[in-house]
PDB file of N, CA and C in Angstrom:
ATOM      1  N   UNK A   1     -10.971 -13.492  26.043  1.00  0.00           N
ATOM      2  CA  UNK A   1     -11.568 -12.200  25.810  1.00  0.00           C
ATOM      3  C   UNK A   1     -12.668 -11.945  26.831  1.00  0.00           C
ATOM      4  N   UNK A   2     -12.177 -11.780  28.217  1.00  0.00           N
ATOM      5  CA  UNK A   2     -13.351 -11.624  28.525  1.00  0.00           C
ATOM      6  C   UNK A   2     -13.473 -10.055  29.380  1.00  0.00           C
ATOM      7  N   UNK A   3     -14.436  -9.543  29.761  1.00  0.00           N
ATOM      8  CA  UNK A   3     -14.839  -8.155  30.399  1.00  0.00           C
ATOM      9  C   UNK A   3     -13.993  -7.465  29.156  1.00  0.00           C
ATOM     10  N   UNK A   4     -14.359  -7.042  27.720  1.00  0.00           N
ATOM     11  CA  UNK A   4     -14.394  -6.860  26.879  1.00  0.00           C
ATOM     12  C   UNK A   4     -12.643  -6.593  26.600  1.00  0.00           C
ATOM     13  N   UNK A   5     -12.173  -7.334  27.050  1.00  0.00           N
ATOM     14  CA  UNK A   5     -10.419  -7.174  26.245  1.00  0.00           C
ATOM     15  C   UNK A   5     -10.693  -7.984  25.317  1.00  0.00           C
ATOM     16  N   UNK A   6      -9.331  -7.582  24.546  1.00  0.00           N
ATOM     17  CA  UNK A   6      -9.105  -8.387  23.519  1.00  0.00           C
ATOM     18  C   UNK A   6      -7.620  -9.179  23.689  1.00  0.00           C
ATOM     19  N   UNK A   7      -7.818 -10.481  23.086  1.00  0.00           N
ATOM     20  CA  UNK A   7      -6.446 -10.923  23.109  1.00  0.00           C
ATOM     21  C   UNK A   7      -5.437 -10.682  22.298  1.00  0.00           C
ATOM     22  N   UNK A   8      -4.294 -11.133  22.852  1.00  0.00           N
ATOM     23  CA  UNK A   8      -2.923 -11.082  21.263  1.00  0.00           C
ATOM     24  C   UNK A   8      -2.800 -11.195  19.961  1.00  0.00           C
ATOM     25  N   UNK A   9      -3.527 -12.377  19.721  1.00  0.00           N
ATOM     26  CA  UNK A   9      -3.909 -12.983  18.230  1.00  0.00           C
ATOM     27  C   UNK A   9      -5.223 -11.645  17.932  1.00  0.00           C
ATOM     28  N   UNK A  10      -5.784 -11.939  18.404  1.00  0.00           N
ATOM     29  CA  UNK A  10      -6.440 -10.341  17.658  1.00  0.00           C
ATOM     30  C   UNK A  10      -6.466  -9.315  18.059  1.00  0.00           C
ATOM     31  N   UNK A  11      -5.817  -8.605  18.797  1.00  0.00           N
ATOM     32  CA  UNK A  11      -4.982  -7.390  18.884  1.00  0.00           C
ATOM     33  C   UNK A  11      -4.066  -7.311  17.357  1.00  0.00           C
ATOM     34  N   UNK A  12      -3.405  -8.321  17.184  1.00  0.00           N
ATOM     35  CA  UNK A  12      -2.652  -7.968  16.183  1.00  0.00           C
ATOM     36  C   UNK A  12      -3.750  -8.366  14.827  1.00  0.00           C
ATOM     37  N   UNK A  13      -4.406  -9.594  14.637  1.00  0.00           N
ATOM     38  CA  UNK A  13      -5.259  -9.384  13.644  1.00  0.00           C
ATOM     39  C   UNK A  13      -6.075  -7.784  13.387  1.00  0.00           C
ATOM     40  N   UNK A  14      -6.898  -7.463  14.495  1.00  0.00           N
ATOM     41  CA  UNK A  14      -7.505  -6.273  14.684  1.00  0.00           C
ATOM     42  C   UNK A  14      -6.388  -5.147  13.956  1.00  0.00           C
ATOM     43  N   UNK A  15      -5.690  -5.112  14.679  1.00  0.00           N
ATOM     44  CA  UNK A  15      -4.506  -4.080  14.409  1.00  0.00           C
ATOM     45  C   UNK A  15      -4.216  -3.504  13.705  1.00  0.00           C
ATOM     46  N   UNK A  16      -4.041  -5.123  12.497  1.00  0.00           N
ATOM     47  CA  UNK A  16      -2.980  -4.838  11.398  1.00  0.00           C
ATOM     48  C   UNK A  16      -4.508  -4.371  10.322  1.00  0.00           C
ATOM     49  N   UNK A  17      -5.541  -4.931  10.653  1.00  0.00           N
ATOM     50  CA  UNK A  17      -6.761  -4.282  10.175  1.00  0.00           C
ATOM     51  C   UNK A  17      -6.730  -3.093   9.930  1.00  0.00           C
ATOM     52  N   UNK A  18      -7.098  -2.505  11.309  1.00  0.00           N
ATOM     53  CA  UNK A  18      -6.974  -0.821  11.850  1.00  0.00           C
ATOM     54  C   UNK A  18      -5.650  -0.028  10.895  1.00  0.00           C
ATOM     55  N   UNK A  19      -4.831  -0.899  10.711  1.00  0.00           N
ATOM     56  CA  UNK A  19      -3.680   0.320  10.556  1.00  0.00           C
ATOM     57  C   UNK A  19      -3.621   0.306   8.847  1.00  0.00           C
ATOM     58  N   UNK A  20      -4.204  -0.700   8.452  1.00  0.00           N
ATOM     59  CA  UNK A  20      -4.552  -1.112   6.691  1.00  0.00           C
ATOM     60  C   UNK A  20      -4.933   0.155   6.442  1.00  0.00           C
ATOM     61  N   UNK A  21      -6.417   0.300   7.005  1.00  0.00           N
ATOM     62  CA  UNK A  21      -7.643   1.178   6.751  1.00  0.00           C
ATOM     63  C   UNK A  21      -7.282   2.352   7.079  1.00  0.00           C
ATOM     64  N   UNK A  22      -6.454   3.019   8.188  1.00  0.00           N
ATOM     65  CA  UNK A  22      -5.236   4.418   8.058  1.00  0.00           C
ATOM     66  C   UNK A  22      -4.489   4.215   6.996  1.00  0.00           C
ATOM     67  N   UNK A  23      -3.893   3.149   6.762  1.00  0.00           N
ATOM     68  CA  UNK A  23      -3.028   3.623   5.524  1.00  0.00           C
ATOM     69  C   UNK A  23      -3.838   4.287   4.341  1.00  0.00           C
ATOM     70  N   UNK A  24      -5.330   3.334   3.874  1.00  0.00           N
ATOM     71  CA  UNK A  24      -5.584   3.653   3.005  1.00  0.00           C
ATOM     72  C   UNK A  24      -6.000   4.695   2.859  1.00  0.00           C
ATOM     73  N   UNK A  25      -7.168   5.271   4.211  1.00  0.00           N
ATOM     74  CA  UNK A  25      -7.838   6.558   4.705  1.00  0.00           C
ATOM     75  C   UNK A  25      -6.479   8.073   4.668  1.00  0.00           C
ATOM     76  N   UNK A  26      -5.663   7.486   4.826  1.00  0.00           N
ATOM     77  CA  UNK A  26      -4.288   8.731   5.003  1.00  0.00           C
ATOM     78  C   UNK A  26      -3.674   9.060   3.531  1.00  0.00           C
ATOM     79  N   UNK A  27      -3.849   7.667   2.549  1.00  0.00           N
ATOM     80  CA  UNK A  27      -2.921   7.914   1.561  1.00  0.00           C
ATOM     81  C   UNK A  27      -1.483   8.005   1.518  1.00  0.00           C
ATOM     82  N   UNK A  28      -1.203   6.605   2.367  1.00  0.00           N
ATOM     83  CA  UNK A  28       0.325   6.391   3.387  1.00  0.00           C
ATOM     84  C   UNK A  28       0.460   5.545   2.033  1.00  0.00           C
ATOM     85  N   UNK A  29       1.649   4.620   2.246  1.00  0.00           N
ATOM     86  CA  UNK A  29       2.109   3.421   1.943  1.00  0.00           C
ATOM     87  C   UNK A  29       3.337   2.953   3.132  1.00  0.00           C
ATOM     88  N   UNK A  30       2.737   2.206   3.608  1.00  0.00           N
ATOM     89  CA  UNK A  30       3.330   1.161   4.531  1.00  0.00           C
ATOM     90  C   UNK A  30       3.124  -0.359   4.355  1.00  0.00           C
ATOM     91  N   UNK A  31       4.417  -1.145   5.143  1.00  0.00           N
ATOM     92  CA  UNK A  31       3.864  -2.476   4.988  1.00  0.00           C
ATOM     93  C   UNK A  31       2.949  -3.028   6.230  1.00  0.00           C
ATOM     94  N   UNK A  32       3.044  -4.398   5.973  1.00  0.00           N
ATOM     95  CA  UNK A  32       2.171  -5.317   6.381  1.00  0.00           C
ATOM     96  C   UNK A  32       2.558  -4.734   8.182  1.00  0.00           C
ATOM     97  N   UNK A  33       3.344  -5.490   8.807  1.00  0.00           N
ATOM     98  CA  UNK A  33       4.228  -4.807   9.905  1.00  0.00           C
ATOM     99  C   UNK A  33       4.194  -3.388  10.590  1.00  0.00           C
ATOM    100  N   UNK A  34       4.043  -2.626   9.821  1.00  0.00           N
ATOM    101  CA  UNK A  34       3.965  -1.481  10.004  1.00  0.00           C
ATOM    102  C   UNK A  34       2.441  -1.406  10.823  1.00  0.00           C
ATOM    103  N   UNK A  35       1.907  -1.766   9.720  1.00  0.00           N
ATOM    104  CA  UNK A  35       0.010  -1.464  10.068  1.00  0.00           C
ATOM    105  C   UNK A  35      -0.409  -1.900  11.334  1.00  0.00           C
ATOM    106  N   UNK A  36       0.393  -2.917  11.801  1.00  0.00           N
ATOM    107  CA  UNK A  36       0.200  -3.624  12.862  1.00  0.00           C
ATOM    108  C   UNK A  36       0.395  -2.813  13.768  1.00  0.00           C
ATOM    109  N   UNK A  37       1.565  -2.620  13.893  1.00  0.00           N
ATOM    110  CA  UNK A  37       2.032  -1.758  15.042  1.00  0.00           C
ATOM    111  C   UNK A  37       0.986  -0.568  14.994  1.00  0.00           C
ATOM    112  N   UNK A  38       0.901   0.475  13.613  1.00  0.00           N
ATOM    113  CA  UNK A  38      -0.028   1.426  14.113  1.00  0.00           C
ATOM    114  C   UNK A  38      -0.860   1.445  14.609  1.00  0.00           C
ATOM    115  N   UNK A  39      -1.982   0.291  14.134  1.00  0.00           N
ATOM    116  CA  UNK A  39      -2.997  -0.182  14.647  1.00  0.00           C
ATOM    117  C   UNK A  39      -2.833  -0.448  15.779  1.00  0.00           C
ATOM    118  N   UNK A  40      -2.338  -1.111  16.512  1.00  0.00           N
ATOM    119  CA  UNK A  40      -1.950  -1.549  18.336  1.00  0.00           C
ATOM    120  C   UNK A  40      -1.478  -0.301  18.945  1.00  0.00           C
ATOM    121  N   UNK A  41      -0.684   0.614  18.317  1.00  0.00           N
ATOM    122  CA  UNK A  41       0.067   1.328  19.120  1.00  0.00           C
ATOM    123  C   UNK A  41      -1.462   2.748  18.695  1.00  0.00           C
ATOM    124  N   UNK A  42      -1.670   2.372  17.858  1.00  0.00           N
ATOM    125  CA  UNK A  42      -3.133   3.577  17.428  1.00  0.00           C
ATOM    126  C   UNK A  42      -3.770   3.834  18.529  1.00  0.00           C
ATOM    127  N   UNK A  43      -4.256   2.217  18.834  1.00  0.00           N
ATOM    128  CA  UNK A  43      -5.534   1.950  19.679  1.00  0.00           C
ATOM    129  C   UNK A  43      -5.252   2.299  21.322  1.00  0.00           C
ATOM    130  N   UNK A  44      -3.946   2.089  21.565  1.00  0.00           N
ATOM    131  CA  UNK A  44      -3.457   2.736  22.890  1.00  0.00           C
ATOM    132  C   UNK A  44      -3.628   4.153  22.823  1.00  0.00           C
ATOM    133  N   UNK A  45      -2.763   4.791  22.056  1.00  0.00           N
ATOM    134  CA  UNK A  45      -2.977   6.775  21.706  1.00  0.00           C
ATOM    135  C   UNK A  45      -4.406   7.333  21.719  1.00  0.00           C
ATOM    136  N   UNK A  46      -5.495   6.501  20.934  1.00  0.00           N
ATOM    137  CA  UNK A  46      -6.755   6.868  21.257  1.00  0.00           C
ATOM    138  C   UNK A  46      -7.802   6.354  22.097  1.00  0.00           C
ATOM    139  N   UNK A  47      -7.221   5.610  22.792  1.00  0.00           N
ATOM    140  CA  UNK A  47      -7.868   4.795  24.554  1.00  0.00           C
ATOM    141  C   UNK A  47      -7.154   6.195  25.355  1.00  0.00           C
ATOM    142  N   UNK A  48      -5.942   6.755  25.401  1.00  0.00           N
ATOM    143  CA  UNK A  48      -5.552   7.685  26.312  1.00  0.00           C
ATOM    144  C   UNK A  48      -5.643   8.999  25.805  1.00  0.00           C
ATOM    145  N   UNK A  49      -6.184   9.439  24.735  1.00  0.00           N
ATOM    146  CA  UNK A  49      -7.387  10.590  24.092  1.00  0.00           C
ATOM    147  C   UNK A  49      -8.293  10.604  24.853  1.00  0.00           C
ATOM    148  N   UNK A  50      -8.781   9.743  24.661  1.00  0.00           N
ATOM    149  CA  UNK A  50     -10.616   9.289  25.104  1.00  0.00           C
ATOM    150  C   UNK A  50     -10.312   9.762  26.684  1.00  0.00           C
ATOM    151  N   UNK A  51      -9.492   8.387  27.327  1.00  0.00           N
ATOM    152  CA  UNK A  51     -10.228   8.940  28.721  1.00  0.00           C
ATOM    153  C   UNK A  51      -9.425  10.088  29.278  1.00  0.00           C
ATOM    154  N   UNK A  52      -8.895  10.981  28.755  1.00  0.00           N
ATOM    155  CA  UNK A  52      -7.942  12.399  29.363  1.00  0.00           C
ATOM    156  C   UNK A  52      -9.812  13.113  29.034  1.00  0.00           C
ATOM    157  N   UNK A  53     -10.476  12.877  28.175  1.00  0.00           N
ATOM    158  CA  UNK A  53     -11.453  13.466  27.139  1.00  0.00           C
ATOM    159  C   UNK A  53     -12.516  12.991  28.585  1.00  0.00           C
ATOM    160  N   UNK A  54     -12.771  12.047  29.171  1.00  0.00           N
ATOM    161  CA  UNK A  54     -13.730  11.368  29.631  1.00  0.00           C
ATOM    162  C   UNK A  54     -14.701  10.668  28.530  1.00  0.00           C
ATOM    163  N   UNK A  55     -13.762  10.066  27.840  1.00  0.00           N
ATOM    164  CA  UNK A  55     -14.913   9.550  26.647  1.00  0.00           C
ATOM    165  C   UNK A  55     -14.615   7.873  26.487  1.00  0.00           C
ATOM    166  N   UNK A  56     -15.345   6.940  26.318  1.00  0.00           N
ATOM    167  CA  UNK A  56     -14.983   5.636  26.137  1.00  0.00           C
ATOM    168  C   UNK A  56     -15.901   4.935  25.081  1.00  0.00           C
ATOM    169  N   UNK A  57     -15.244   3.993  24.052  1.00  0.00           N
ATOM    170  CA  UNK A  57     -15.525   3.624  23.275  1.00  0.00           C
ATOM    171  C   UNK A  57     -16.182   2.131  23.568  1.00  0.00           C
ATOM    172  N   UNK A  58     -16.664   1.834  24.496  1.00  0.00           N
ATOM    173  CA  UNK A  58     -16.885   0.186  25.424  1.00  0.00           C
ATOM    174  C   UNK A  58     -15.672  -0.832  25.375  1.00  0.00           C
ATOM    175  N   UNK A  59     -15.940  -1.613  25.147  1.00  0.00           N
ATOM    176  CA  UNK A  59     -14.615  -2.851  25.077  1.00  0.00           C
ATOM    177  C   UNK A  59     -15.234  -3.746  23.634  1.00  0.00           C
ATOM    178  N   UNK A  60     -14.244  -4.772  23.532  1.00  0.00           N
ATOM    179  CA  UNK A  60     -14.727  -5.331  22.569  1.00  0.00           C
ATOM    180  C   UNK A  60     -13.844  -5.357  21.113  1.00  0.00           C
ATOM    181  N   UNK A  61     -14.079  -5.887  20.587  1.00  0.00           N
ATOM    182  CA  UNK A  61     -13.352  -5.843  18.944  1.00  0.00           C
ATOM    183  C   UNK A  61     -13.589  -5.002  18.305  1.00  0.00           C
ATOM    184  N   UNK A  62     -14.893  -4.183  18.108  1.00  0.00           N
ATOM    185  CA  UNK A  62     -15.322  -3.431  17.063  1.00  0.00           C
ATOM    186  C   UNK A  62     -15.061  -1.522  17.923  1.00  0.00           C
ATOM    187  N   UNK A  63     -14.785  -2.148  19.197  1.00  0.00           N
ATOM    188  CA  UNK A  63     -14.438  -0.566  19.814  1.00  0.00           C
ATOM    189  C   UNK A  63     -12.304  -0.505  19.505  1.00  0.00           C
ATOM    190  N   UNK A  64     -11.978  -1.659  19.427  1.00  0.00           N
ATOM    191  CA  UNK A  64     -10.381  -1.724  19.655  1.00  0.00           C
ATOM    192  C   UNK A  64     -10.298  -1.667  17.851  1.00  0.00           C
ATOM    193  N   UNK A  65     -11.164  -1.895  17.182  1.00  0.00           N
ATOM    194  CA  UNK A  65     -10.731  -1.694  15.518  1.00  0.00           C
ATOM    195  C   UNK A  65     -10.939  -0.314  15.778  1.00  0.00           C
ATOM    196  N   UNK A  66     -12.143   0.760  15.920  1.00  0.00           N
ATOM    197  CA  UNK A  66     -12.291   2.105  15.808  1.00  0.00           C
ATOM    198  C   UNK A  66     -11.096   2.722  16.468  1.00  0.00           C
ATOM    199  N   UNK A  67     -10.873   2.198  17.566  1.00  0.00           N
ATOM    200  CA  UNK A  67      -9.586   3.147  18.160  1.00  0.00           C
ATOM    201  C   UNK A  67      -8.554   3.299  17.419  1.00  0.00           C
ATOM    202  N   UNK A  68      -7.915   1.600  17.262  1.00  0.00           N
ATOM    203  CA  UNK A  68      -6.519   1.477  16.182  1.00  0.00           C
ATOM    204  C   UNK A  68      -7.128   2.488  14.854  1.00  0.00           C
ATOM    205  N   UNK A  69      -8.279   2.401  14.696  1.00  0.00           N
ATOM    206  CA  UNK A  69      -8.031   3.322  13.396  1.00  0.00           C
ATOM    207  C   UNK A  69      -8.058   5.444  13.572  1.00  0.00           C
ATOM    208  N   UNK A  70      -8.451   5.436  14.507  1.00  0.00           N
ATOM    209  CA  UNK A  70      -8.523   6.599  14.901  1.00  0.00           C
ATOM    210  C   UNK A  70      -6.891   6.821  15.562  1.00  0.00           C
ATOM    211  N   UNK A  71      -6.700   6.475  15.988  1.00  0.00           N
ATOM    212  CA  UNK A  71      -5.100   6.303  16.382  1.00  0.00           C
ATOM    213  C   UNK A  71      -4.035   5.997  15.204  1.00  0.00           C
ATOM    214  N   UNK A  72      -4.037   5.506  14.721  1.00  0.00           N
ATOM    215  CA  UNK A  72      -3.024   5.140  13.072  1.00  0.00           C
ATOM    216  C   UNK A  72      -3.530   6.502  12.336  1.00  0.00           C
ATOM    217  N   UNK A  73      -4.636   6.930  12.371  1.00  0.00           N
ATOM    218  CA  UNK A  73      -4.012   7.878  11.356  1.00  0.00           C
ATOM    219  C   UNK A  73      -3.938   9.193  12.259  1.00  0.00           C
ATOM    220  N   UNK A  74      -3.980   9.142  13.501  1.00  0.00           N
ATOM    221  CA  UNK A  74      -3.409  10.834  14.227  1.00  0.00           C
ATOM    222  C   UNK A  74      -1.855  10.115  14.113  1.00  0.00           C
ATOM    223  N   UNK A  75      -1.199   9.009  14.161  1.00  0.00           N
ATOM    224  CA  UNK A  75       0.348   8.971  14.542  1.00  0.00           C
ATOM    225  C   UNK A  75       0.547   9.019  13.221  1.00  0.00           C
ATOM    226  N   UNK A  76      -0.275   8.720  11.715  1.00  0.00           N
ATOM    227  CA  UNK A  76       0.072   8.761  10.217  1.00  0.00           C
ATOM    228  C   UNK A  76       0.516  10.718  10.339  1.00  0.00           C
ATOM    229  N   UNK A  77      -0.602  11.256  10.548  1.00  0.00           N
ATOM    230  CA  UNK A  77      -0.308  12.878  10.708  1.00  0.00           C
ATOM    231  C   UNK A  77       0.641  13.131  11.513  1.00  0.00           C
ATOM    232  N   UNK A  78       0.829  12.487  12.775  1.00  0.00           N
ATOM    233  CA  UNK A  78       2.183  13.079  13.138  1.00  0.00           C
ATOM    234  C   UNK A  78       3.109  12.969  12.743  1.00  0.00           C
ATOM    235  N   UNK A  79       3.591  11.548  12.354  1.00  0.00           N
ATOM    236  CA  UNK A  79       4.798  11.138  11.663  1.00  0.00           C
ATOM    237  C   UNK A  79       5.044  12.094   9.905  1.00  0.00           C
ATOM    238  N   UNK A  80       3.830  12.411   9.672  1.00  0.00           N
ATOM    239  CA  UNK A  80       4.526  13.715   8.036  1.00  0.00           C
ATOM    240  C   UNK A  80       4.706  14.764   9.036  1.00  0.00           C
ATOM    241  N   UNK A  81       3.812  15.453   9.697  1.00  0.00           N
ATOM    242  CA  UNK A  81       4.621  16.768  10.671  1.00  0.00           C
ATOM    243  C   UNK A  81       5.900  17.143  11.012  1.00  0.00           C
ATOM    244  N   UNK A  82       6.175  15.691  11.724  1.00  0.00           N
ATOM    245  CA  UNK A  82       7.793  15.432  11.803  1.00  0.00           C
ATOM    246  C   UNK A  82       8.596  15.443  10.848  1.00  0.00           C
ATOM    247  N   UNK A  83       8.289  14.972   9.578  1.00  0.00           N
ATOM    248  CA  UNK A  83       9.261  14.266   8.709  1.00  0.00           C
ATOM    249  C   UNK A  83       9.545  15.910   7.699  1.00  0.00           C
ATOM    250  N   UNK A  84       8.144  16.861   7.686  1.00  0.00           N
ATOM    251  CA  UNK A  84       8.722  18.114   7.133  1.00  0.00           C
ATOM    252  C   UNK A  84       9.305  18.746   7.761  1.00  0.00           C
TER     253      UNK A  84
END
């Protein structure tokens, strides 16, 4: 982990964190698996928000949990958009 990345093992620990706390914040039900991915795939969608935005959240664990969670629940809202 260094110059504030994060690694694999907690990317996905982080992740599956991040995408828990959308589920619960959204009023989803997803599994374990699921959360993960949102969370990882969250935290990418709102890293490329941010800097289109010029905005950055630093590096680090506690900036890659805020993203995955800010990200899991804009792809939680997209995915009902779609689904009606």
């Amino acid at each position: 982990m260094q110059d504030g990345q994060v690694g694999w093992i907690a990317a996905i620990i982080i992740g599956g964190i991040a995408g828990w706390l959308a589920e619960k914040f959204m009023n989803s039900n997803m599994g374990v698996f699921m959360n993960i991915i949102l969370g990882i795939v969250g935290a990418i969608v709102a890293n490329a928000i941010l800097s289109v935005l010029h905005l950055s959240l630093g590096g680090g664990m506690i900036a890659y949990l805020i993203a995955g969670f800010i990200g899991a629940c804009i792809l939680i809202a997209v995915g009902r958009l779609i689904r009606r």
